[in-house]
N, C-alpha and C. Protein backbone atom coordinates (compact mmCIF):
# COMPACT_ATOMS: atom_id res chain seq x y z
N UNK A 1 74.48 95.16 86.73
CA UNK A 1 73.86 95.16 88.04
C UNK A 1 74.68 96.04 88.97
N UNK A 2 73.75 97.09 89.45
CA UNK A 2 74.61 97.67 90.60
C UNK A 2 74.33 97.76 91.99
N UNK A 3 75.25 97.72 92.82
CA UNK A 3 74.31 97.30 94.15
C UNK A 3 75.45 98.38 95.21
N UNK A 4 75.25 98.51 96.26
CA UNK A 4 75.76 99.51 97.65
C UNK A 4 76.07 98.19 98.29
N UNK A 5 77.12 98.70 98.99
CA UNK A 5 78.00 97.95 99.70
C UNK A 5 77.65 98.05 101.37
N UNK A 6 77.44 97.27 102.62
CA UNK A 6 77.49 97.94 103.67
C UNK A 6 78.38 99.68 103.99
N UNK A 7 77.10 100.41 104.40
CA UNK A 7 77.72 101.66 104.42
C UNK A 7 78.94 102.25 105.37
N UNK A 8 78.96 101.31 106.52
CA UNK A 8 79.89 101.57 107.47
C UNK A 8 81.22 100.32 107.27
N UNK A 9 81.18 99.68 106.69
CA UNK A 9 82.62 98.49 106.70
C UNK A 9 83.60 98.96 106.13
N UNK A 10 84.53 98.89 106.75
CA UNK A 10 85.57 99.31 106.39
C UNK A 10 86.65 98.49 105.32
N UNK A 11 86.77 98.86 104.23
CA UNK A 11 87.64 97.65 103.56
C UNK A 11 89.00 97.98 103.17
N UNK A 12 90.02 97.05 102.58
CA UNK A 12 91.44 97.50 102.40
C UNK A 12 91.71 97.11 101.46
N UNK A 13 92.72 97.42 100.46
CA UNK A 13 93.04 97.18 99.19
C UNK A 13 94.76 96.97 99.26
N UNK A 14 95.74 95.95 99.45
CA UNK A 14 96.83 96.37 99.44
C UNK A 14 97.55 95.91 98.21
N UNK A 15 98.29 96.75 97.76
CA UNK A 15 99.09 96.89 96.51
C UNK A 15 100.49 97.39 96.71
N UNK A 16 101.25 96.49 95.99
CA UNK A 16 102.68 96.51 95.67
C UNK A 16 102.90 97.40 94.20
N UNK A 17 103.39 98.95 94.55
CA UNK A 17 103.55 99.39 93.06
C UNK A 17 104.05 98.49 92.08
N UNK A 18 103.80 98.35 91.26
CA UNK A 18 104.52 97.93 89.94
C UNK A 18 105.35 98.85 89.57
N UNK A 19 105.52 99.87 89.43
CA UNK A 19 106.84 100.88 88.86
C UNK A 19 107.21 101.38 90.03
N UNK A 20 106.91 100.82 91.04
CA UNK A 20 108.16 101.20 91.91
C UNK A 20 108.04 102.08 93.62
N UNK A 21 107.91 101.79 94.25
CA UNK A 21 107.64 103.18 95.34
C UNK A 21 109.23 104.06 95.75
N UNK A 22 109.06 105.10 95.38
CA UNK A 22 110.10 105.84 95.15
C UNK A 22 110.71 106.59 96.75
N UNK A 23 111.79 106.41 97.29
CA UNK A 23 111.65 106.70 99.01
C UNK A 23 112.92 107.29 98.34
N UNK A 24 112.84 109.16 99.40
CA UNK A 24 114.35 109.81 99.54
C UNK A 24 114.39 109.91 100.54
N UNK A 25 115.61 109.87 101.21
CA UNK A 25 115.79 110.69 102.65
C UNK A 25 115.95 112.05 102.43
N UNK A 26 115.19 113.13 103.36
CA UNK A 26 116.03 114.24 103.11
C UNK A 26 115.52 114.70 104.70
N UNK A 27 116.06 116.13 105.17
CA UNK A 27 115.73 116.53 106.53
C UNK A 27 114.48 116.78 106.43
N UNK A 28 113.68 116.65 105.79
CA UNK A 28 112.07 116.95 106.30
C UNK A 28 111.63 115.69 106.49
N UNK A 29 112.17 114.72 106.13
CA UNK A 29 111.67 113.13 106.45
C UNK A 29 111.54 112.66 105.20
N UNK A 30 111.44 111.03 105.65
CA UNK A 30 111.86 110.23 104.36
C UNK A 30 110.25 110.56 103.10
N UNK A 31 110.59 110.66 102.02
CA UNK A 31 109.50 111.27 101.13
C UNK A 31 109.38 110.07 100.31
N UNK A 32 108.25 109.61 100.15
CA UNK A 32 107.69 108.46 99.49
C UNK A 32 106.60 109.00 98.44
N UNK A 33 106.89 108.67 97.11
CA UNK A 33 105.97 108.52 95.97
C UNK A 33 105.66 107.08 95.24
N UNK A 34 104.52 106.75 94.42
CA UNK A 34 103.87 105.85 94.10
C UNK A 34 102.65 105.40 94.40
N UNK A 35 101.90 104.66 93.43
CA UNK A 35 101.02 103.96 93.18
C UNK A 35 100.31 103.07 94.56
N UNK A 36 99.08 103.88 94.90
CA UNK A 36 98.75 102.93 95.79
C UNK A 36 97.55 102.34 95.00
N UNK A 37 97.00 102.65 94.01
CA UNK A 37 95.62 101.81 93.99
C UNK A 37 95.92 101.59 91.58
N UNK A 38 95.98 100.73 91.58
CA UNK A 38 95.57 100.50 89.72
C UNK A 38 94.62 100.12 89.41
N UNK A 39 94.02 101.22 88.30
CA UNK A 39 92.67 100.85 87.51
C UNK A 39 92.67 100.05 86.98
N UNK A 40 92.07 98.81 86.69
CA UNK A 40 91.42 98.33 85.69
C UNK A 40 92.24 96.99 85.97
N UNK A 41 93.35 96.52 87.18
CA UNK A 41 93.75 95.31 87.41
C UNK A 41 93.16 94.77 88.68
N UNK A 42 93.11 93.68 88.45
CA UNK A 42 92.28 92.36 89.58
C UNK A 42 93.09 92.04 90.17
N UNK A 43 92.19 92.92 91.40
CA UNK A 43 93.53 92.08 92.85
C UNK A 43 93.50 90.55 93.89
N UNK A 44 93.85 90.11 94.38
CA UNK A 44 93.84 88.95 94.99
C UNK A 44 92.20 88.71 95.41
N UNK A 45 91.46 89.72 95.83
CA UNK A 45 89.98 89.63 96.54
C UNK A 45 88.86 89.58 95.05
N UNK A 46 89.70 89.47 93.99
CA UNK A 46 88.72 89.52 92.68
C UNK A 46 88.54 90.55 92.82
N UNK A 47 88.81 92.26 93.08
CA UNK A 47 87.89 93.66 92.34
C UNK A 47 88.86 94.11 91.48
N UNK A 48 88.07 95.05 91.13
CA UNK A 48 89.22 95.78 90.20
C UNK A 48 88.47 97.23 90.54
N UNK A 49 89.18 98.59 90.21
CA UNK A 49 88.90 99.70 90.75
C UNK A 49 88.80 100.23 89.28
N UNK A 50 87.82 101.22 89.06
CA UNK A 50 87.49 101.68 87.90
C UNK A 50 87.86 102.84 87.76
N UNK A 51 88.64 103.71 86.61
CA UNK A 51 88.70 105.15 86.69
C UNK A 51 87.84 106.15 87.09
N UNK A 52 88.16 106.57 87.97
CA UNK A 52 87.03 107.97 88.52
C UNK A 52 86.96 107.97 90.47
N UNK A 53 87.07 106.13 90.45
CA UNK A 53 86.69 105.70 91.93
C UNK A 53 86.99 106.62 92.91
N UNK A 54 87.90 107.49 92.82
CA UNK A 54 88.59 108.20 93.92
C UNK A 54 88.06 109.26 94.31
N UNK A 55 87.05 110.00 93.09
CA UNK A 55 87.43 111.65 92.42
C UNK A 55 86.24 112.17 93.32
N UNK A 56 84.99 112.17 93.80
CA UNK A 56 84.18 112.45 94.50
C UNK A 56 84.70 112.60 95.94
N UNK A 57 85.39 111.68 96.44
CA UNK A 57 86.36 111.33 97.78
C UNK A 57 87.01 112.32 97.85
N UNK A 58 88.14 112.29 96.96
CA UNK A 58 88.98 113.63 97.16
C UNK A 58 88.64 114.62 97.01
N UNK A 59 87.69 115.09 96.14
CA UNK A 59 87.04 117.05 96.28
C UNK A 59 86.69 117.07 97.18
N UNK A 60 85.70 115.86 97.98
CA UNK A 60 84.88 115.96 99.26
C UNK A 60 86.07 116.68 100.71
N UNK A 61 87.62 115.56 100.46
CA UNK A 61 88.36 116.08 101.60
C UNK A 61 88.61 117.22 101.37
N UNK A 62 89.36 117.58 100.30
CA UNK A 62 89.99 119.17 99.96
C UNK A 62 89.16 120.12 100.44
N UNK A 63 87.26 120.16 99.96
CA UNK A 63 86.47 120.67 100.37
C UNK A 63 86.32 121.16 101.97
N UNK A 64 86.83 120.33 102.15
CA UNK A 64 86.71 120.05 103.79
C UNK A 64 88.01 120.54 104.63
N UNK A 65 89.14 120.12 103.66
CA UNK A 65 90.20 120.92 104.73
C UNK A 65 90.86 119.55 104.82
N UNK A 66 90.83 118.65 104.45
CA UNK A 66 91.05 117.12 105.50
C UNK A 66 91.82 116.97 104.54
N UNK A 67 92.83 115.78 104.76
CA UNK A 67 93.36 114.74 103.89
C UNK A 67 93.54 113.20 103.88
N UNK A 68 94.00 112.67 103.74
CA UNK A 68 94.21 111.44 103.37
C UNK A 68 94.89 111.12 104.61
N UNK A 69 94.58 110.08 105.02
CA UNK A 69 95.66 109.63 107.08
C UNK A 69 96.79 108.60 105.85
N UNK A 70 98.02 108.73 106.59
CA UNK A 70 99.35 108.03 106.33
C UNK A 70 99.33 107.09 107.40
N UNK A 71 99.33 106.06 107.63
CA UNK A 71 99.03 104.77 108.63
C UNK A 71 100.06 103.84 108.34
N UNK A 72 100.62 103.39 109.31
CA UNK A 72 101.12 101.81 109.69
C UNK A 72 100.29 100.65 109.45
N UNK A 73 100.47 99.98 108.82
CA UNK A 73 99.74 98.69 108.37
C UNK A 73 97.95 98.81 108.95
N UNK A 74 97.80 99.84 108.59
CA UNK A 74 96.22 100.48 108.85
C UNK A 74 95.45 100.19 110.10
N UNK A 75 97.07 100.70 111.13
CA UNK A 75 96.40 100.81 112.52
C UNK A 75 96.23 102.26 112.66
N UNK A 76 94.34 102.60 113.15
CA UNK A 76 93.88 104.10 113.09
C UNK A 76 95.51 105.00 114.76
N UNK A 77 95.76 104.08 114.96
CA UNK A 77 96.74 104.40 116.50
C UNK A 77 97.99 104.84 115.86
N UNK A 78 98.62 104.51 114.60
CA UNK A 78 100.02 104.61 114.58
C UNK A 78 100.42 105.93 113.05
N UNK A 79 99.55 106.63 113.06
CA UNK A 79 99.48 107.60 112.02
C UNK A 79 101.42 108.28 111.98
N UNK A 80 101.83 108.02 110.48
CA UNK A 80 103.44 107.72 110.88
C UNK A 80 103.86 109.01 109.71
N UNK A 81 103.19 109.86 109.18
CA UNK A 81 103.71 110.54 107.83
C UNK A 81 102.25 111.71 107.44
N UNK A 82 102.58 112.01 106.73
CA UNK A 82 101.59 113.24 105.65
C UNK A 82 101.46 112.74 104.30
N UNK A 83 100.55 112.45 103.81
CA UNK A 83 100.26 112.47 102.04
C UNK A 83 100.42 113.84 101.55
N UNK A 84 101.23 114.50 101.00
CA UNK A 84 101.39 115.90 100.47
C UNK A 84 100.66 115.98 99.28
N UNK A 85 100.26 114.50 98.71
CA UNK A 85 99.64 114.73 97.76
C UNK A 85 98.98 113.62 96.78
N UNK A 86 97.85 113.20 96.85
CA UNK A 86 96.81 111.81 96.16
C UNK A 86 95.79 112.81 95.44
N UNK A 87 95.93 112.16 94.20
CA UNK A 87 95.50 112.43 92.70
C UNK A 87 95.54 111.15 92.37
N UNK A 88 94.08 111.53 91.43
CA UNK A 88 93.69 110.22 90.30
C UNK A 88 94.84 110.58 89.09
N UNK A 89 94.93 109.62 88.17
CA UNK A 89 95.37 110.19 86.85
C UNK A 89 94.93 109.01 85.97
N UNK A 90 95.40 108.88 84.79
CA UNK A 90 95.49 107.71 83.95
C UNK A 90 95.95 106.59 84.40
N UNK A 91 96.23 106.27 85.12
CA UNK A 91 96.83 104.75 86.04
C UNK A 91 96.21 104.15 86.90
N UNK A 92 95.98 105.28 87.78
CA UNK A 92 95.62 104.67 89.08
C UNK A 92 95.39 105.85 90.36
N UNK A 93 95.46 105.66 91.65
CA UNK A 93 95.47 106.53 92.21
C UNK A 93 97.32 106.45 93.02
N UNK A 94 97.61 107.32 92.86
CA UNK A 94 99.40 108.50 93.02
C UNK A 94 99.41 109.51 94.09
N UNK A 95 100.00 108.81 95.07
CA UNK A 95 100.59 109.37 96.51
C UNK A 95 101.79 109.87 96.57
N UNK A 96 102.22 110.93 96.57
CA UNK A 96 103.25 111.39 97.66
C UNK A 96 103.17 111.87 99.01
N UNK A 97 104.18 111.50 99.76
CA UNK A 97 104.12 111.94 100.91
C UNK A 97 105.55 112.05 101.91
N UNK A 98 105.39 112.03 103.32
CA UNK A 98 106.92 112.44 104.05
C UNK A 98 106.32 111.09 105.17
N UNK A 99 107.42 110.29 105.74
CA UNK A 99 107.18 110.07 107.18
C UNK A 99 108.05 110.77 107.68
N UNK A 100 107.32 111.01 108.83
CA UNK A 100 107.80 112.27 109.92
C UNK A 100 108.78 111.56 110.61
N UNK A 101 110.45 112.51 110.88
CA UNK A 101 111.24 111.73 111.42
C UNK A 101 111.17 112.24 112.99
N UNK A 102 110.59 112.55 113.65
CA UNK A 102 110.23 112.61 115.27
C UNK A 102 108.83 111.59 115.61
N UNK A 103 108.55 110.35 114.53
CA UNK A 103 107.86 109.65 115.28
C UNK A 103 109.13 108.21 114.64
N UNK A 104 108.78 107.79 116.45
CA UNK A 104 109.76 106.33 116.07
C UNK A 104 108.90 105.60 115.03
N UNK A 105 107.76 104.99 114.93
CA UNK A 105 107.25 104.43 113.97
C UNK A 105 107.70 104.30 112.78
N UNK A 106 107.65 106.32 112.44
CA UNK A 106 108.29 106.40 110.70
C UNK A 106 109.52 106.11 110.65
N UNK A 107 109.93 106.49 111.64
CA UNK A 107 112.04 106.05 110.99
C UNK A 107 112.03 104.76 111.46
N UNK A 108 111.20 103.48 111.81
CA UNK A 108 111.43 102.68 111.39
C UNK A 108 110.92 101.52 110.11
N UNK A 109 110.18 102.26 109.94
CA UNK A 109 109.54 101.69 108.45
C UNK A 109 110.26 102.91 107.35
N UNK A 110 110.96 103.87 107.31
CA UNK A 110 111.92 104.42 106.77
C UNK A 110 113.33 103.15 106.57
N UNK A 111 113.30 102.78 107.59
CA UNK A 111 114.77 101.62 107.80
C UNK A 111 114.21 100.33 106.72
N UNK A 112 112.63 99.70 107.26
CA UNK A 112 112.42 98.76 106.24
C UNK A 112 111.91 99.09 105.25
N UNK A 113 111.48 100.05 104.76
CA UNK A 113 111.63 100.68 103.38
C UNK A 113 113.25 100.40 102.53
N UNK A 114 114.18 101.09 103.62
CA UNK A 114 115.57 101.29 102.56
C UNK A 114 116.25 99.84 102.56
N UNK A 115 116.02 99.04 103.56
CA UNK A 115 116.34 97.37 103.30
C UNK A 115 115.71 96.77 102.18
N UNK A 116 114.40 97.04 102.17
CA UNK A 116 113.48 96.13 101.45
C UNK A 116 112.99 95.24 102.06
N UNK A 117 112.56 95.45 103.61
CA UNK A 117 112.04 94.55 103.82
C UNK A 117 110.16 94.95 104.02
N UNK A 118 110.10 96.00 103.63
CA UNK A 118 108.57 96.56 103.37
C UNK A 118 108.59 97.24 101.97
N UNK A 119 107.29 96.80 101.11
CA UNK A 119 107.49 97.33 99.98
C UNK A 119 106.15 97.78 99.22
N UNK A 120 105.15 97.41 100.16
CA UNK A 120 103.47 98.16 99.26
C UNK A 120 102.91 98.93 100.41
N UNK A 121 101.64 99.13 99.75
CA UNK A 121 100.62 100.36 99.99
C UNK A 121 99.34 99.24 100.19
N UNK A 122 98.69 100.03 100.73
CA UNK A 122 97.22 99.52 100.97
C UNK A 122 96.29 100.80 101.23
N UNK A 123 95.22 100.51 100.75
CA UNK A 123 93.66 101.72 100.74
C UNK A 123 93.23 101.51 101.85
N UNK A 124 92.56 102.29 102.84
CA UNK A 124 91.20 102.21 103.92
C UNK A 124 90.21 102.41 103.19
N UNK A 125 89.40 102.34 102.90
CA UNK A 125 88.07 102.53 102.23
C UNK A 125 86.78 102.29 102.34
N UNK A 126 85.59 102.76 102.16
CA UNK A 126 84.49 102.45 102.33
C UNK A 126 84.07 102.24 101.10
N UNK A 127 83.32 101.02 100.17
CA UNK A 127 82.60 101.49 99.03
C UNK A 127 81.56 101.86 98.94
N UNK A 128 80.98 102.95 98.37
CA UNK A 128 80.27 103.80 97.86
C UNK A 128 79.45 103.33 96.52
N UNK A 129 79.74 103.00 95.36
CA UNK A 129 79.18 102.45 94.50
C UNK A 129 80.22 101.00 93.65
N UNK A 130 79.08 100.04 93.53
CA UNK A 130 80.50 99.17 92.47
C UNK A 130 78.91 98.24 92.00
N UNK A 131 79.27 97.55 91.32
CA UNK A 131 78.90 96.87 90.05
C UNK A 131 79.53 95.52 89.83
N UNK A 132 79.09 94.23 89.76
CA UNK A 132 79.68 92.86 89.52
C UNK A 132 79.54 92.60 87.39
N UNK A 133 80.22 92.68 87.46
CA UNK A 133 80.26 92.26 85.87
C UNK A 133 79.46 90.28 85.58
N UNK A 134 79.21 89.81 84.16
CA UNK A 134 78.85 88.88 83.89
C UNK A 134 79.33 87.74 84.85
N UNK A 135 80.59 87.98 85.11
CA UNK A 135 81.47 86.86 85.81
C UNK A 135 81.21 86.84 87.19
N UNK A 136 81.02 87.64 87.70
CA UNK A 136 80.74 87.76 89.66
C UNK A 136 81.57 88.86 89.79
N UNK A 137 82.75 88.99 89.09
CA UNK A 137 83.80 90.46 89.53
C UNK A 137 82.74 91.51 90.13
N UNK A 138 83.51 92.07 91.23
CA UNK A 138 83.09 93.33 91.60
C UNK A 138 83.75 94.32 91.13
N UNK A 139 83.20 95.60 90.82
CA UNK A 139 84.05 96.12 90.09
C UNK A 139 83.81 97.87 90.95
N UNK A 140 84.97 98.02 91.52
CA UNK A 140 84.17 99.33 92.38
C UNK A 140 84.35 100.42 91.47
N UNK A 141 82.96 101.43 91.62
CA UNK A 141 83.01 102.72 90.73
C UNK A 141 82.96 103.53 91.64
N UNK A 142 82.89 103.69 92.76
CA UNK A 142 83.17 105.01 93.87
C UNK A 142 83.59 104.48 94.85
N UNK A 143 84.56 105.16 95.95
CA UNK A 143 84.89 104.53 97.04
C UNK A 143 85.13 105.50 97.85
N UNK A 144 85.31 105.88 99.19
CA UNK A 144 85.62 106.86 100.03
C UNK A 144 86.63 106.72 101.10
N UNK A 145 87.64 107.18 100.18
CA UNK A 145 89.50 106.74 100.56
C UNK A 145 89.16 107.49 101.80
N UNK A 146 89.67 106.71 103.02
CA UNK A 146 90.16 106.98 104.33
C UNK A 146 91.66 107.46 104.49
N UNK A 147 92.13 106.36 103.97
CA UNK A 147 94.35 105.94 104.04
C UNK A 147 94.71 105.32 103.47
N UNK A 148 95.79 105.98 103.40
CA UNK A 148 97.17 104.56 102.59
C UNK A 148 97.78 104.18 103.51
N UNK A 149 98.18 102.93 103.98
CA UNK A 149 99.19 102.49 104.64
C UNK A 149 100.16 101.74 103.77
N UNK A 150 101.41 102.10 104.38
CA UNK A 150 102.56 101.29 104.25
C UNK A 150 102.59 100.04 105.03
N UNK A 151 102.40 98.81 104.07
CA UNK A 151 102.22 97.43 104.20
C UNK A 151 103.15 96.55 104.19
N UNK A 152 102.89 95.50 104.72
CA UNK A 152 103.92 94.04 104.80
C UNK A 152 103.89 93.75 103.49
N UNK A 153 102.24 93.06 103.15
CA UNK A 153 101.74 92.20 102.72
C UNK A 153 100.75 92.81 101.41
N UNK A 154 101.17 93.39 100.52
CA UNK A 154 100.18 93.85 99.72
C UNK A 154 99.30 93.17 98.71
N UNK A 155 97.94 93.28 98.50
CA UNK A 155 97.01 92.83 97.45
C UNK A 155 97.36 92.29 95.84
N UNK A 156 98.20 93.13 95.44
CA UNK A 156 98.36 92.50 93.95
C UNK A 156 100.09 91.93 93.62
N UNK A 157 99.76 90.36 94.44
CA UNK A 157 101.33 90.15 94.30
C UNK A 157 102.26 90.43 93.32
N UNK A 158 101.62 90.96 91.88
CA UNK A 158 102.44 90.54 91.18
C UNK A 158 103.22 92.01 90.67
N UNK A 159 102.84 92.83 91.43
CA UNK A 159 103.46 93.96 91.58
C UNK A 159 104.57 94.48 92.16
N UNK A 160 105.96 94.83 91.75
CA UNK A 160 107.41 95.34 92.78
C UNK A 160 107.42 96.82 93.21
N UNK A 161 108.41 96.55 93.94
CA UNK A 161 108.46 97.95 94.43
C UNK A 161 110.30 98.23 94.51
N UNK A 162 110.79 98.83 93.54
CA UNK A 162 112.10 99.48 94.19
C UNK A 162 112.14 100.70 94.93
N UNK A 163 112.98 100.72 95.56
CA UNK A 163 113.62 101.65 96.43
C UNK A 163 114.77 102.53 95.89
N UNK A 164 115.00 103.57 96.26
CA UNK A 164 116.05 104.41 95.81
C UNK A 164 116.48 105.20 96.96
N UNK A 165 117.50 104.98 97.02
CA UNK A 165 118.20 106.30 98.08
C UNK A 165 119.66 106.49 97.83
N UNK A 166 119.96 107.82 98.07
CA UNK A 166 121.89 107.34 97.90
C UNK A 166 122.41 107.01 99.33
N UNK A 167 123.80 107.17 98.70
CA UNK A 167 124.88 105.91 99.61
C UNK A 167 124.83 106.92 100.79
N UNK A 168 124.36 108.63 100.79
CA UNK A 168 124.67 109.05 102.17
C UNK A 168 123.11 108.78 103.25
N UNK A 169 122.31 108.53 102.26
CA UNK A 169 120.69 108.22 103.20
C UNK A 169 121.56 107.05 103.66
N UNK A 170 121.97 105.74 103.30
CA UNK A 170 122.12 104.60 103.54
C UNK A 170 122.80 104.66 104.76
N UNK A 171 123.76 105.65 104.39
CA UNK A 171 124.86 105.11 106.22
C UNK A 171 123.78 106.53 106.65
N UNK A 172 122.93 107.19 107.06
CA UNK A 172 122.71 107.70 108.27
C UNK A 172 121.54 106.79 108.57
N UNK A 173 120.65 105.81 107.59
CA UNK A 173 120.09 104.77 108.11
C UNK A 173 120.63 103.83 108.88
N UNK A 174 121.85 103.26 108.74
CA UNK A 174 122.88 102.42 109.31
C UNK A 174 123.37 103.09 110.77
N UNK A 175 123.67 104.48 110.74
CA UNK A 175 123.67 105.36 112.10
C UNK A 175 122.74 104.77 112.63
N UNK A 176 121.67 105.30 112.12
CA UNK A 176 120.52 105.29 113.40
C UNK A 176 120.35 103.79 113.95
N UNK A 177 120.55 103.06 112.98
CA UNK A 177 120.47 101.27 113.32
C UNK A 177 121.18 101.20 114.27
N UNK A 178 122.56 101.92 114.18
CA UNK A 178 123.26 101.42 115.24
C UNK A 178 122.97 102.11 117.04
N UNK A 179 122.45 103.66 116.49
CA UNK A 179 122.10 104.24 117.76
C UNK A 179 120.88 102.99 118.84
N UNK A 180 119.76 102.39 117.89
CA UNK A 180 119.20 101.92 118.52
C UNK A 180 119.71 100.66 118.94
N UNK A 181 120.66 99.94 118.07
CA UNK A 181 121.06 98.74 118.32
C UNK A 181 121.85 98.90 120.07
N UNK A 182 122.72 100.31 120.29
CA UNK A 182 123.42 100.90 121.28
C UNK A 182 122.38 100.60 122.35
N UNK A 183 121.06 101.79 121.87
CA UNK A 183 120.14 101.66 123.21
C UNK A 183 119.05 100.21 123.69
N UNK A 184 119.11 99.76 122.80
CA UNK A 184 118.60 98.22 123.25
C UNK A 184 119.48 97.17 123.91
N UNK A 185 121.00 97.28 123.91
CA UNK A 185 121.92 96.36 124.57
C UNK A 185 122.40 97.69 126.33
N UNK A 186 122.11 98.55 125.94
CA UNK A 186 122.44 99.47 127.14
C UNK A 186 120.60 99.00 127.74
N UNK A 187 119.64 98.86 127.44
CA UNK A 187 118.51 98.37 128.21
C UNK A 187 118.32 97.21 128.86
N UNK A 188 119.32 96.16 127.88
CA UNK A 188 118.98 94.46 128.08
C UNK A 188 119.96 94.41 129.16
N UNK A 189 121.10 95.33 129.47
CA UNK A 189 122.09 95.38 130.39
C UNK A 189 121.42 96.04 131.80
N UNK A 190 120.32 96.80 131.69
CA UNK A 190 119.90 97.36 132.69
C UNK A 190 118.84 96.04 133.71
N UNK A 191 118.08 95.58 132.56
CA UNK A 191 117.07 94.56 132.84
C UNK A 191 117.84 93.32 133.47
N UNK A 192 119.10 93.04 133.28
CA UNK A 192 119.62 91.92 133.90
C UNK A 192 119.91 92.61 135.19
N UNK A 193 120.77 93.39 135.39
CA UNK A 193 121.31 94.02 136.45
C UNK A 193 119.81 94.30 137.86
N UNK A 194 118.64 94.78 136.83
CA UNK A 194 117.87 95.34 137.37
C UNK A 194 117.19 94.19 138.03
C-alpha cells in the first residue's frame, strides 16, 4: 500500500550516528562528518528510510544551485554552518560540513560537540512517497531533505557518537570558554553596579 503524506508538514528524523560524528577544529571552522539518516533501521516514530529516499531531493537542489540548511536544533532562525557535502551511499545518508566560527551559535555547539554534551543529527523533511508494510511500519521511499540539525535529543537512541579532536583544538576550546566565562562575570558585574 502506498499512500502521500500531507504535502506541506514538515517532519524530523533525529539520529545519533552509530560510527561516530567526526568534529575537527581547524581555522575554517569546526568540520563535522557523519551519518545523519540510516537505511533500513527503525527509529523511535516506527519508520525506517529506504535506499534511494534522498536521491531525487538532492539532484533537485544541485540542479538548482541550493543546498542543504545546517540548523540548530531545527530552528529555520539559527542557521550555524555549511553542509560541504550530503550524498546517499550504501548506509545511509553522509554529511560533511563546517560551523562557521563568526557565528556565536556555532562555536558554541562546537564547545558541546568537543565536551559531549551534544551528539546527533536530525532531518527537516517533507515526505514525498512512503509505503506501510504488513505491520503498520511506514516505510519512507522519497523525502525532500530541507536540513540537518545538530541535536540534543536524537531519534535512534541506540546509536553513539564519538568525538575527536586533538589536545591543541581542546585548550583553544577551553580559551574561548574562558574568554566568555571573562565576559559574562565582567557583565553580571556591570548589571549589579548598573
Amino acid at each position: 500500500m502506498e499512500y502521500r503524506d500531507n504535502p506541506g508538514a514538515p517532519e524530523r528524523k533525529f539520529h545519533r550516528p552509530e560510527a561516530g560524528l567526526a568534529v575537527e577544529a581547524g581555522e575554517a571552522g569546526t568540520v563535522i562528518a557523519g551519518y545523519a539518516s540510516l537505511f533500513g533501521t527503525r527509529d523511535q516514530g516506527g519508520d525506517v528510510v529506504l535506499p534511494g529516499a534522498y536521491a531525487a531531493s538532492l539532484a533537485a537542489l544541485e540542479k538548482g544551485g541550493r543546498r542543504v540548511k545546517m540548523l540548530w536544533q531545527h530552528d529555520p532562525r539559527e542557521p550555524i554552518g555549511i553542509w560541504d557535502e550530503v550524498r546517499e551511499d550504501a548506509k545511509g545518508l553522509w554529511v560533511s560540513g563546517r560551523l562557521l566560527p563568526g557565528v556565536a551559535r556555532a562555536r558554541e555547539a562546537a564547545a558541546l560537540l568537543e565536551a559531549g554534551a551534544i551528539d546527533g543529527l536530525s532531518i527537516g523533511y517533507r515526505t514525498k512517497r512512503a509505503e506501510r508494510d504488513a505491520a503498520g511500519q511506514r516505510r519512507l521511499a522519497e523525502v525532500e531533505l530541507w536540513e540537518v540539525s545538530l541535536v540534543t535529543f536524537p531519534m535512534l537512541s541506540d546509536a553513539r557518537v564519538a568525538a575527536k579532536a586533538g589536545d591543541d583544538a581542546q585548550a583553544t576550546w577551553r580559551a574561548i570558554a574562558e574568554v566568555f566565562e571573562a565576559a559574562r562575570q565582567d557583565i553580571a558585574g556591570l548589571t549589579l553596579r548598573g
